[in-house]
PDB file of N, CA and C in Angstrom:
ATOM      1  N   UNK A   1       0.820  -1.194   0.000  1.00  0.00           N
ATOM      2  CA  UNK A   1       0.000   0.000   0.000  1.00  0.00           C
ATOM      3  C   UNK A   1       0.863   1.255   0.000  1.00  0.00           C
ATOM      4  N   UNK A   2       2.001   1.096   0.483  1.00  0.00           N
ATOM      5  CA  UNK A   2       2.924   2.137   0.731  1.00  0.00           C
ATOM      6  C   UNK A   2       3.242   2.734  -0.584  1.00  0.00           C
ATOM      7  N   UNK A   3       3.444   1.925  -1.845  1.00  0.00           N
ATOM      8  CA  UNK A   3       3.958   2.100  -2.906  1.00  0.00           C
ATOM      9  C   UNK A   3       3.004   2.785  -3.943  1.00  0.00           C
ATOM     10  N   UNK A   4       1.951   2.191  -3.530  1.00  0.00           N
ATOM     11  CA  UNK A   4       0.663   2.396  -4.160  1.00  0.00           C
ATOM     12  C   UNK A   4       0.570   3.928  -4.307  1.00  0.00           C
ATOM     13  N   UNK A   5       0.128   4.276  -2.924  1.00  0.00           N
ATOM     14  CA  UNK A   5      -0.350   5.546  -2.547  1.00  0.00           C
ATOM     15  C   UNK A   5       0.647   6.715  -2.491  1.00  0.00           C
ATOM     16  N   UNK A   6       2.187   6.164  -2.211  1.00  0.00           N
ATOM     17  CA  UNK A   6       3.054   7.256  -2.526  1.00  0.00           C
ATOM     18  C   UNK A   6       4.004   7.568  -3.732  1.00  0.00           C
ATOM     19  N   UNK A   7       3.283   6.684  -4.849  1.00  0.00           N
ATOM     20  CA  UNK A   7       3.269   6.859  -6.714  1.00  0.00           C
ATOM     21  C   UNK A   7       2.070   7.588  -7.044  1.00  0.00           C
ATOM     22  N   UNK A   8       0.861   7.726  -6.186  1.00  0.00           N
ATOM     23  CA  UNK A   8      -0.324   8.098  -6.854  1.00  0.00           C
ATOM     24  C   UNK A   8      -0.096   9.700  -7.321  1.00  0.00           C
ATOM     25  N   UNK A   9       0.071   9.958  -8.594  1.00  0.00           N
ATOM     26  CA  UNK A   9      -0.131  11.542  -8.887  1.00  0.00           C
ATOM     27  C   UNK A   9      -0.685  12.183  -7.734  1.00  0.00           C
ATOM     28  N   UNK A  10      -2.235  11.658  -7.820  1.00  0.00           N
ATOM     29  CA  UNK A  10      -3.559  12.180  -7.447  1.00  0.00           C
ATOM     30  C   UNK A  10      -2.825  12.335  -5.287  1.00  0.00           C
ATOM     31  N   UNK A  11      -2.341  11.437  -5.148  1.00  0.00           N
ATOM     32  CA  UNK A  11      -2.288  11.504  -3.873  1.00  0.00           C
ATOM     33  C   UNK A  11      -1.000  11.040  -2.867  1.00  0.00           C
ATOM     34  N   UNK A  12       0.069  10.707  -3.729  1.00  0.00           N
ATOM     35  CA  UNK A  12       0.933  10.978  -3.334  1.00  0.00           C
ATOM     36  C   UNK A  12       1.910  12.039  -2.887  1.00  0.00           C
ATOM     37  N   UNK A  13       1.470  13.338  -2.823  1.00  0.00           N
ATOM     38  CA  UNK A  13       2.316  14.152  -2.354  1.00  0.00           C
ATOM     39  C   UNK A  13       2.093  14.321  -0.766  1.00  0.00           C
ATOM     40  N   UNK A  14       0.540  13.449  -0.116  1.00  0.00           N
ATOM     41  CA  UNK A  14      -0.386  13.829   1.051  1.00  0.00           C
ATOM     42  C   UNK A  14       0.111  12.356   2.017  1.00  0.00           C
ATOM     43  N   UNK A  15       0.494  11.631   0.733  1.00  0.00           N
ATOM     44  CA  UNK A  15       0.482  10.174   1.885  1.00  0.00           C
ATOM     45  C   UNK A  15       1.827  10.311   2.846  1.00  0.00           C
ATOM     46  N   UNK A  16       1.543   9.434   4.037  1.00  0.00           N
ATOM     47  CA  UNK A  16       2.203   9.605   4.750  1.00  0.00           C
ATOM     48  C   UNK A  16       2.688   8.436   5.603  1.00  0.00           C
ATOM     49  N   UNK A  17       1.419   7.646   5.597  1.00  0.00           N
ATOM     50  CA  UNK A  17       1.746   6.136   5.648  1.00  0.00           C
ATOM     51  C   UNK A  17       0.798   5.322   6.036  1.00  0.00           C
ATOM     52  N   UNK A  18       0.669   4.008   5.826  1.00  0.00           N
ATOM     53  CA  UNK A  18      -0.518   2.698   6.076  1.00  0.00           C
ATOM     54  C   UNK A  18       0.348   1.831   7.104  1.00  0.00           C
ATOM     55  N   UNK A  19      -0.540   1.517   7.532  1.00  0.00           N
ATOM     56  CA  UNK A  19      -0.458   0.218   8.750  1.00  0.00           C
ATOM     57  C   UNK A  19      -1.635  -0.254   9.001  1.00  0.00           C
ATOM     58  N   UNK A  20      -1.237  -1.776   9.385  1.00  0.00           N
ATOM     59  CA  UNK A  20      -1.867  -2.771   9.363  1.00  0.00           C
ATOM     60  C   UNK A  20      -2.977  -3.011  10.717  1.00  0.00           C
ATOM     61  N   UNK A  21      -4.395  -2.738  10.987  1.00  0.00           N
ATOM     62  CA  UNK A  21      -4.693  -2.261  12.252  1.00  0.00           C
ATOM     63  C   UNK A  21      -5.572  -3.663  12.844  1.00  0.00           C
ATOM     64  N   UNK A  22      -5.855  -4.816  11.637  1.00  0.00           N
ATOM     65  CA  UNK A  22      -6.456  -6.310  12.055  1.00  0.00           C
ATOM     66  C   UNK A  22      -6.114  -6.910  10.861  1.00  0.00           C
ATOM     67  N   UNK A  23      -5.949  -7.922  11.193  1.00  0.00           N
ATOM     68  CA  UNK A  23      -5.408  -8.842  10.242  1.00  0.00           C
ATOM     69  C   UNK A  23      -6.114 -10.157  10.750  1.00  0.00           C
ATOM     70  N   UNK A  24      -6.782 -10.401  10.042  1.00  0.00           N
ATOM     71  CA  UNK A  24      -7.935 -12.413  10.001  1.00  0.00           C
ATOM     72  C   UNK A  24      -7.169 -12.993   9.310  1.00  0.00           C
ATOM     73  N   UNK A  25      -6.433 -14.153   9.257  1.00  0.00           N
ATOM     74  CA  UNK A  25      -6.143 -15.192   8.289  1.00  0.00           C
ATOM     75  C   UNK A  25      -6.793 -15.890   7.559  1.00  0.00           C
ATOM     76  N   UNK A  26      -8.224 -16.590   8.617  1.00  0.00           N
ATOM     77  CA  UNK A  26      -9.374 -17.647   8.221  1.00  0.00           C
ATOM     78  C   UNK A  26     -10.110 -17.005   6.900  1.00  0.00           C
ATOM     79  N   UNK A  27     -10.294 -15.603   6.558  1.00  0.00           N
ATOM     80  CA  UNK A  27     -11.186 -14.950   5.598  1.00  0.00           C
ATOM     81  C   UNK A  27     -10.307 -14.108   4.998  1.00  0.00           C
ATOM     82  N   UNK A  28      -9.068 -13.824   5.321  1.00  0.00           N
ATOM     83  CA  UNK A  28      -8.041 -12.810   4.516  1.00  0.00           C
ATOM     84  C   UNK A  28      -8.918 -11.668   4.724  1.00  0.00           C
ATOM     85  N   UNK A  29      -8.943 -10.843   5.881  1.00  0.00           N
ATOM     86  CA  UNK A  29      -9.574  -9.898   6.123  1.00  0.00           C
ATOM     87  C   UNK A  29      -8.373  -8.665   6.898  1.00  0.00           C
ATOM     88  N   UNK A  30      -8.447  -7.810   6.024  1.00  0.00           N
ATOM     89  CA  UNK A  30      -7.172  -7.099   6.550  1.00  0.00           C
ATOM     90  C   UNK A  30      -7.473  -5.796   6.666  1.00  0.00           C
ATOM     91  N   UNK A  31      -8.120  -5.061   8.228  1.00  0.00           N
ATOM     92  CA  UNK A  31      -8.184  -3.306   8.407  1.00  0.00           C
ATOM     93  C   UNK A  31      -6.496  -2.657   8.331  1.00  0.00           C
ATOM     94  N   UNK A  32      -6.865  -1.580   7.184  1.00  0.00           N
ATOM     95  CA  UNK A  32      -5.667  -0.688   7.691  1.00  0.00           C
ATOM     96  C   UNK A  32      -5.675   0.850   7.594  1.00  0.00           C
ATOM     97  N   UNK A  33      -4.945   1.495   8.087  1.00  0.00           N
ATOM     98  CA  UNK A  33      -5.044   2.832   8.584  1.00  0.00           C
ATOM     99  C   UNK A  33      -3.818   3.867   7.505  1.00  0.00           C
ATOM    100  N   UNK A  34      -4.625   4.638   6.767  1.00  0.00           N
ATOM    101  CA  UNK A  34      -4.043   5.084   5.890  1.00  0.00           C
ATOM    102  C   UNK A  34      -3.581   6.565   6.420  1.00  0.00           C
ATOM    103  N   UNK A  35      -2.624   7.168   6.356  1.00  0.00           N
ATOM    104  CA  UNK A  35      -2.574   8.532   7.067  1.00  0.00           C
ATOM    105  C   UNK A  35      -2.076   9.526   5.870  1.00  0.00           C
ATOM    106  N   UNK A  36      -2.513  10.412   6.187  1.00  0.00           N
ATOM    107  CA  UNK A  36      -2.583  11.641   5.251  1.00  0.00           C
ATOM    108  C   UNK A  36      -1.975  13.070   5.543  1.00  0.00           C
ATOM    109  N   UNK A  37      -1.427  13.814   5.113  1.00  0.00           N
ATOM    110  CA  UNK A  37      -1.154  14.720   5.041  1.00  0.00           C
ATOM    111  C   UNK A  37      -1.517  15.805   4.526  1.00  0.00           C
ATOM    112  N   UNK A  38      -2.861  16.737   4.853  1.00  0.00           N
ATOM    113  CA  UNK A  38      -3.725  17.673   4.143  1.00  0.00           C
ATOM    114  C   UNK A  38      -3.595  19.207   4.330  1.00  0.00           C
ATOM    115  N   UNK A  39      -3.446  19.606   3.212  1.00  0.00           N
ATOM    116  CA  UNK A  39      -2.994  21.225   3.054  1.00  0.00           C
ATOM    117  C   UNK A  39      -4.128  21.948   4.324  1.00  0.00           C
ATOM    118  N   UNK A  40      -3.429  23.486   4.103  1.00  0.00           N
ATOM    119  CA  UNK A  40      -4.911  24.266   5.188  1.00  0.00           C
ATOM    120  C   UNK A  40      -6.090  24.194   3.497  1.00  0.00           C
ATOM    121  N   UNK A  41      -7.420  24.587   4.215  1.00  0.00           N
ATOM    122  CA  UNK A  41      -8.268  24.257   3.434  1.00  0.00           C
ATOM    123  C   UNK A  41      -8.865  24.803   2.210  1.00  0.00           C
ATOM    124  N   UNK A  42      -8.856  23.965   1.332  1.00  0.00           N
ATOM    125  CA  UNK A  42      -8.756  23.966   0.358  1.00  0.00           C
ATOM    126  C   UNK A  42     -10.291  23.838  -0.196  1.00  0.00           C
ATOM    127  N   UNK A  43     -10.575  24.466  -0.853  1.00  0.00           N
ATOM    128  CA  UNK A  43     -12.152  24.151  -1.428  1.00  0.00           C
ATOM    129  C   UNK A  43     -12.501  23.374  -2.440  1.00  0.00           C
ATOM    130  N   UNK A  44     -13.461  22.270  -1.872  1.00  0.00           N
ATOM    131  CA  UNK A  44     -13.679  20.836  -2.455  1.00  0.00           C
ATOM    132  C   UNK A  44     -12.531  19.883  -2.120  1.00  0.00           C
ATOM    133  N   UNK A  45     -11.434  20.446  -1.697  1.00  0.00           N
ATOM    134  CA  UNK A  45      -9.837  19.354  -1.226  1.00  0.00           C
ATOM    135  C   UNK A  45     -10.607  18.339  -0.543  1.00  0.00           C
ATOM    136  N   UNK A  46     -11.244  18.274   0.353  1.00  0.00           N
ATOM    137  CA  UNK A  46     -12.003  17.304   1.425  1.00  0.00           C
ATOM    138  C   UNK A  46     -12.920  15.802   0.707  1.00  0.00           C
ATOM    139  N   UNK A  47     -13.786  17.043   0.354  1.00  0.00           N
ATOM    140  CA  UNK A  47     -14.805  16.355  -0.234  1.00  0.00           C
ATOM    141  C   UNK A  47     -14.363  15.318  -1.634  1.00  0.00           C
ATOM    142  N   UNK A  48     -13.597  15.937  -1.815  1.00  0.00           N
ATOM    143  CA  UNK A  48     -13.121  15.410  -3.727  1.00  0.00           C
ATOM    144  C   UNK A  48     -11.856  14.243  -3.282  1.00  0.00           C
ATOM    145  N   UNK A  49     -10.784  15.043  -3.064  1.00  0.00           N
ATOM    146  CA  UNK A  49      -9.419  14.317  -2.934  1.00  0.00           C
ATOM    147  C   UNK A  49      -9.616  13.157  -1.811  1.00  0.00           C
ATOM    148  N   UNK A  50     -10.256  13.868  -0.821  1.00  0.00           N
ATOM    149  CA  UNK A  50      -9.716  13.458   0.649  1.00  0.00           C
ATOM    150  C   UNK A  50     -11.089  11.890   0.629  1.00  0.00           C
ATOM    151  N   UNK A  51     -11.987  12.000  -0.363  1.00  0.00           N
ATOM    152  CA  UNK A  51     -13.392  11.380  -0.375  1.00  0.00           C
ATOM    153  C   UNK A  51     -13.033   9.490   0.168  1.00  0.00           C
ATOM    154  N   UNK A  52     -13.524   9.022   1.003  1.00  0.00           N
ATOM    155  CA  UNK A  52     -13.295   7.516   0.633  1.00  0.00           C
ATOM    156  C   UNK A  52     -13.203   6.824  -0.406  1.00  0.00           C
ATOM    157  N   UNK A  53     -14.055   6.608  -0.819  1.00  0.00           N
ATOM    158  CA  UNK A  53     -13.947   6.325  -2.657  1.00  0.00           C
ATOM    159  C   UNK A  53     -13.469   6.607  -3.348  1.00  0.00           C
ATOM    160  N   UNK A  54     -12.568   7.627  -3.761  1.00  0.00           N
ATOM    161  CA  UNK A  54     -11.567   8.268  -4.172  1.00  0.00           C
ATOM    162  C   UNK A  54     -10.394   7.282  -3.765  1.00  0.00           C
ATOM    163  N   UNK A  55     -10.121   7.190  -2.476  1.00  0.00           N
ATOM    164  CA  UNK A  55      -8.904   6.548  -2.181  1.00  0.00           C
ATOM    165  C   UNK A  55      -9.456   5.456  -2.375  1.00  0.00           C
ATOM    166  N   UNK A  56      -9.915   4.582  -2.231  1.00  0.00           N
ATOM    167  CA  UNK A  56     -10.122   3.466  -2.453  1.00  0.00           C
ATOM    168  C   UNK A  56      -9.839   2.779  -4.052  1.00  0.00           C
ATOM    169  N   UNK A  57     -10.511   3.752  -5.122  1.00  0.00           N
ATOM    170  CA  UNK A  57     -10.464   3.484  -6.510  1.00  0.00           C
ATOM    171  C   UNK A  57      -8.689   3.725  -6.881  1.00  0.00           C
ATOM    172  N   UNK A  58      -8.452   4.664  -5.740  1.00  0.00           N
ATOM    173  CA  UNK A  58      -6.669   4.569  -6.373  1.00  0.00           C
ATOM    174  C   UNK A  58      -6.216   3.104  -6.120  1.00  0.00           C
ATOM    175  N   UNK A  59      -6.147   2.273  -4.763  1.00  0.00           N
ATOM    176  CA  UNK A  59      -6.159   1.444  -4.729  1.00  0.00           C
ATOM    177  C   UNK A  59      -6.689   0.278  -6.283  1.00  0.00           C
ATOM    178  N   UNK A  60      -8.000   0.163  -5.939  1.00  0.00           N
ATOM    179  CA  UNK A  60      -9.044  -0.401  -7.063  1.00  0.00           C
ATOM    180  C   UNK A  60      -7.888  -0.339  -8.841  1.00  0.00           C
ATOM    181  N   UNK A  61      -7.630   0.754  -9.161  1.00  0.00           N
ATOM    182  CA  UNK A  61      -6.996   0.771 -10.388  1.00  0.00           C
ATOM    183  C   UNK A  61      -5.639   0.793 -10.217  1.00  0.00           C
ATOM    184  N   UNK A  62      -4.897   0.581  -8.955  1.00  0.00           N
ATOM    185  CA  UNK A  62      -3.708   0.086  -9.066  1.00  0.00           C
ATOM    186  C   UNK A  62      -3.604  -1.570  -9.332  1.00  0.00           C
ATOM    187  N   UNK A  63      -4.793  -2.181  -9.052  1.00  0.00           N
ATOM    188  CA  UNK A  63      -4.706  -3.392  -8.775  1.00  0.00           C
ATOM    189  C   UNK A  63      -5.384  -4.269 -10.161  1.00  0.00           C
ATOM    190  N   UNK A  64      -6.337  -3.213 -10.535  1.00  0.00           N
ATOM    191  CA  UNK A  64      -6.446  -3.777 -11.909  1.00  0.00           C
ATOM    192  C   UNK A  64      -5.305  -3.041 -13.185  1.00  0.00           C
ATOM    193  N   UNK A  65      -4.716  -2.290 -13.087  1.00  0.00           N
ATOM    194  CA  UNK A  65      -3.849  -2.470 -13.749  1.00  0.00           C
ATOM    195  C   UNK A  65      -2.198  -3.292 -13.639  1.00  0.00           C
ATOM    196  N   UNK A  66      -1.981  -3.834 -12.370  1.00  0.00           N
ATOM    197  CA  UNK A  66      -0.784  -4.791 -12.464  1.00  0.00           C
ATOM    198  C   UNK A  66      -2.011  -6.082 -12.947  1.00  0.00           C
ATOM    199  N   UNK A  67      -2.828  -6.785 -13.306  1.00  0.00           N
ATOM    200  CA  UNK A  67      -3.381  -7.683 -13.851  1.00  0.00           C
ATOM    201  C   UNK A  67      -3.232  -7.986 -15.148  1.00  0.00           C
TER     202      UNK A  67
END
């Protein structure tokens, strides 16, 4: 995740770092804690950049494109 997020154009200049916060073996279930680094405020920065889904799809299309 580290690599992921601190290559992302979109959001690598903010990342700052992931760790691992539960880890399941039986279901491969893995919480982790992404940390960020966010300018003073920025209008729409929150809502747009900072959005869950947003980060998530960076994830999402890092992973379909090494496929």
């Amino acid at each position: 995740l580290t690599d992921v997020y601190s290559s992302s154009p979109a959001l690598g200049r903010y990342f700052r770092s992931a760790q691992v916060v539960y880890f399941r073996n039986d279901n491969s279930t893995v919480v982790y804690q992404l940390e960020f680094s966010v300018p003073p405020s920025t209008e729409g920065f929150m809502e747009h950049t900072m959005n869950p889904d947003f980060i998530k799809n960076v994830l999402r299309q890092n992973i379909y494109d090494e496929e």
